[in-house]
Protein backbone atom coordinates (compact mmCIF):
# COMPACT_ATOMS: atom_id res chain seq x y z
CA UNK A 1 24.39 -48.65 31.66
CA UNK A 2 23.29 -45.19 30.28
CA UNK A 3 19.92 -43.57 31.75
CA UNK A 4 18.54 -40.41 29.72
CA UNK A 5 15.84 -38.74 31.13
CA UNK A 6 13.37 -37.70 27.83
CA UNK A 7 10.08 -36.37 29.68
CA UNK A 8 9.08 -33.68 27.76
CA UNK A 9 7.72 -30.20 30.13
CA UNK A 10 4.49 -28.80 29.14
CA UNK A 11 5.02 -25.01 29.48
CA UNK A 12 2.65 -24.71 26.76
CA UNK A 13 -0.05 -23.81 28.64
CA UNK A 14 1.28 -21.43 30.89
CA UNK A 15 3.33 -19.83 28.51
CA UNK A 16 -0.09 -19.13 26.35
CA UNK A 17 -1.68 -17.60 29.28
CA UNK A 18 1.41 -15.93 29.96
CA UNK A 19 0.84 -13.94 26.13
CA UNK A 20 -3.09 -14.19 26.42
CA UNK A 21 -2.77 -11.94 29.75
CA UNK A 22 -0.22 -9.86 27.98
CA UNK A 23 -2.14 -9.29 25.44
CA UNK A 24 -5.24 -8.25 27.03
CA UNK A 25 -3.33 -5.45 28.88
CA UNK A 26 -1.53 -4.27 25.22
CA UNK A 27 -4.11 -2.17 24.23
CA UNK A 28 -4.27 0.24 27.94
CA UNK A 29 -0.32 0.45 27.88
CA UNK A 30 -0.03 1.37 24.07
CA UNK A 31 -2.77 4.00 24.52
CA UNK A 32 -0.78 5.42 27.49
CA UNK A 33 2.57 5.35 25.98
CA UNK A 34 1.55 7.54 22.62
CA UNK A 35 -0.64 9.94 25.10
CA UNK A 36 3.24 9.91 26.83
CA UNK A 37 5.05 10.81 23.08
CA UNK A 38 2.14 13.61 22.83
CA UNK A 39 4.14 16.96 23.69
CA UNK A 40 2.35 18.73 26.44
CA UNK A 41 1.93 22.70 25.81
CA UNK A 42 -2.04 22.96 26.81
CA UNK A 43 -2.75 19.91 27.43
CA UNK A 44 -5.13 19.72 24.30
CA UNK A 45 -3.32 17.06 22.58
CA UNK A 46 -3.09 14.29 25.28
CA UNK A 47 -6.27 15.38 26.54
CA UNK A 48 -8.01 14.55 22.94
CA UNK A 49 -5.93 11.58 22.34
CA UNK A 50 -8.14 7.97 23.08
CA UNK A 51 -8.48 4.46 22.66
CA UNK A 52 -11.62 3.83 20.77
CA UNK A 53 -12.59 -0.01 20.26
CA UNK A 54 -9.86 -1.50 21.69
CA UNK A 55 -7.90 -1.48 18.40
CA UNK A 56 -7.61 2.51 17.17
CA UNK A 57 -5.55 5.14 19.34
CA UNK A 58 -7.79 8.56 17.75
CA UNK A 59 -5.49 11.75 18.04
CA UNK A 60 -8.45 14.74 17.85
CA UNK A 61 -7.66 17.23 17.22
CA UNK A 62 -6.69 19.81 14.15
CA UNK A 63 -2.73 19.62 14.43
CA UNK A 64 -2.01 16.16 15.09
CA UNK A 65 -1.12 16.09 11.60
CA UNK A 66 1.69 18.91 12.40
CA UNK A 67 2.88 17.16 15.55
CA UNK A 68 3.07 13.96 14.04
CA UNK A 69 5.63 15.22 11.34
CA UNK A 70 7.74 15.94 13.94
CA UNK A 71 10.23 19.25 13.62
CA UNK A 72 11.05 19.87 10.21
CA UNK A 73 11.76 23.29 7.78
CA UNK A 74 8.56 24.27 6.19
CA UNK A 75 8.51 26.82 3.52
CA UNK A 76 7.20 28.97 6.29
CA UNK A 77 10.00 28.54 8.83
CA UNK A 78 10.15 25.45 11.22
CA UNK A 79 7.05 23.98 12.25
CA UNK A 80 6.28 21.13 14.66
CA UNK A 81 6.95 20.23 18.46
CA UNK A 82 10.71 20.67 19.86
CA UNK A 83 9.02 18.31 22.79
CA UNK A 84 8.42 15.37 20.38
CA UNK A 85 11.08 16.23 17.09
CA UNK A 86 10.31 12.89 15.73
CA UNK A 87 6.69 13.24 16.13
CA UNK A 88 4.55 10.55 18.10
CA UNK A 89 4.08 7.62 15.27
CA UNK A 90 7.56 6.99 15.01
CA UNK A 91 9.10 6.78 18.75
CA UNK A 92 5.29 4.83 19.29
CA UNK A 93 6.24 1.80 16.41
CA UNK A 94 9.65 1.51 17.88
CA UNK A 95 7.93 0.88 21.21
CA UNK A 96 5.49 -1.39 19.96
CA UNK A 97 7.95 -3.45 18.23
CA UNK A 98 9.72 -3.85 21.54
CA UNK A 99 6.50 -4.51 23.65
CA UNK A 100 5.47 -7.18 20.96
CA UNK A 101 8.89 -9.07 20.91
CA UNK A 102 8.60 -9.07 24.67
CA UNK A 103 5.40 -10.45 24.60
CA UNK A 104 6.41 -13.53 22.18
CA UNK A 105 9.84 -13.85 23.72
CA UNK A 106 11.19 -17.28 23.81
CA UNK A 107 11.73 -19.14 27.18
């Protein structure tokens, strides 16, 4: 005689609460992770950097533009932050990418 045991688990549930709380949270921890990436000279930069809505991280002030490119030659010499050479987009997506995949991860 053969017995197989076919009941069938339903982590559904939990598993969409699980990425429902997740989430919720996203938008706090990405806000504080780019306001991490922002180079601290003055304080200026992370101190102008917000969440607004939920949805958009606002960098506000007049060189974000500059620190965002990261360190690069410019016809007028290099330009940009040796704290953040990559700027703060770039290390931030990588992050995201990484937070997101752990959020959807497969049990």
């Amino acid at each position: 005689m053969i017995k197989l045991d076919i009941s069938v688990k339903n982590d559904i549930t939990a598993m969409s609460d699980r990425i429902r709380r997740e989430l919720k949270a996203y938008p706090q921890q990405a806000e504080t992770e780019f306001i991490h990436l922002t180079p601290i000279k003055t304080g200026n930069a992370r101190r102008k950097t917000r969440l607004v809505n939920s949805t958009e991280i606002h960098a506000d002030y007049q060189y974000a533009d500059v620190l965002d490119a990261g360190r690069d030659m410019t016809p007028k010499g290099m330009r940009g932050s040796t704290q953040a050479p990559r700027g703060m987009t770039k290390p931030f997506l990588d992050w995201a990418k990484k937070k997101l995949a752990y959020i959807f991860r497969k049990y």
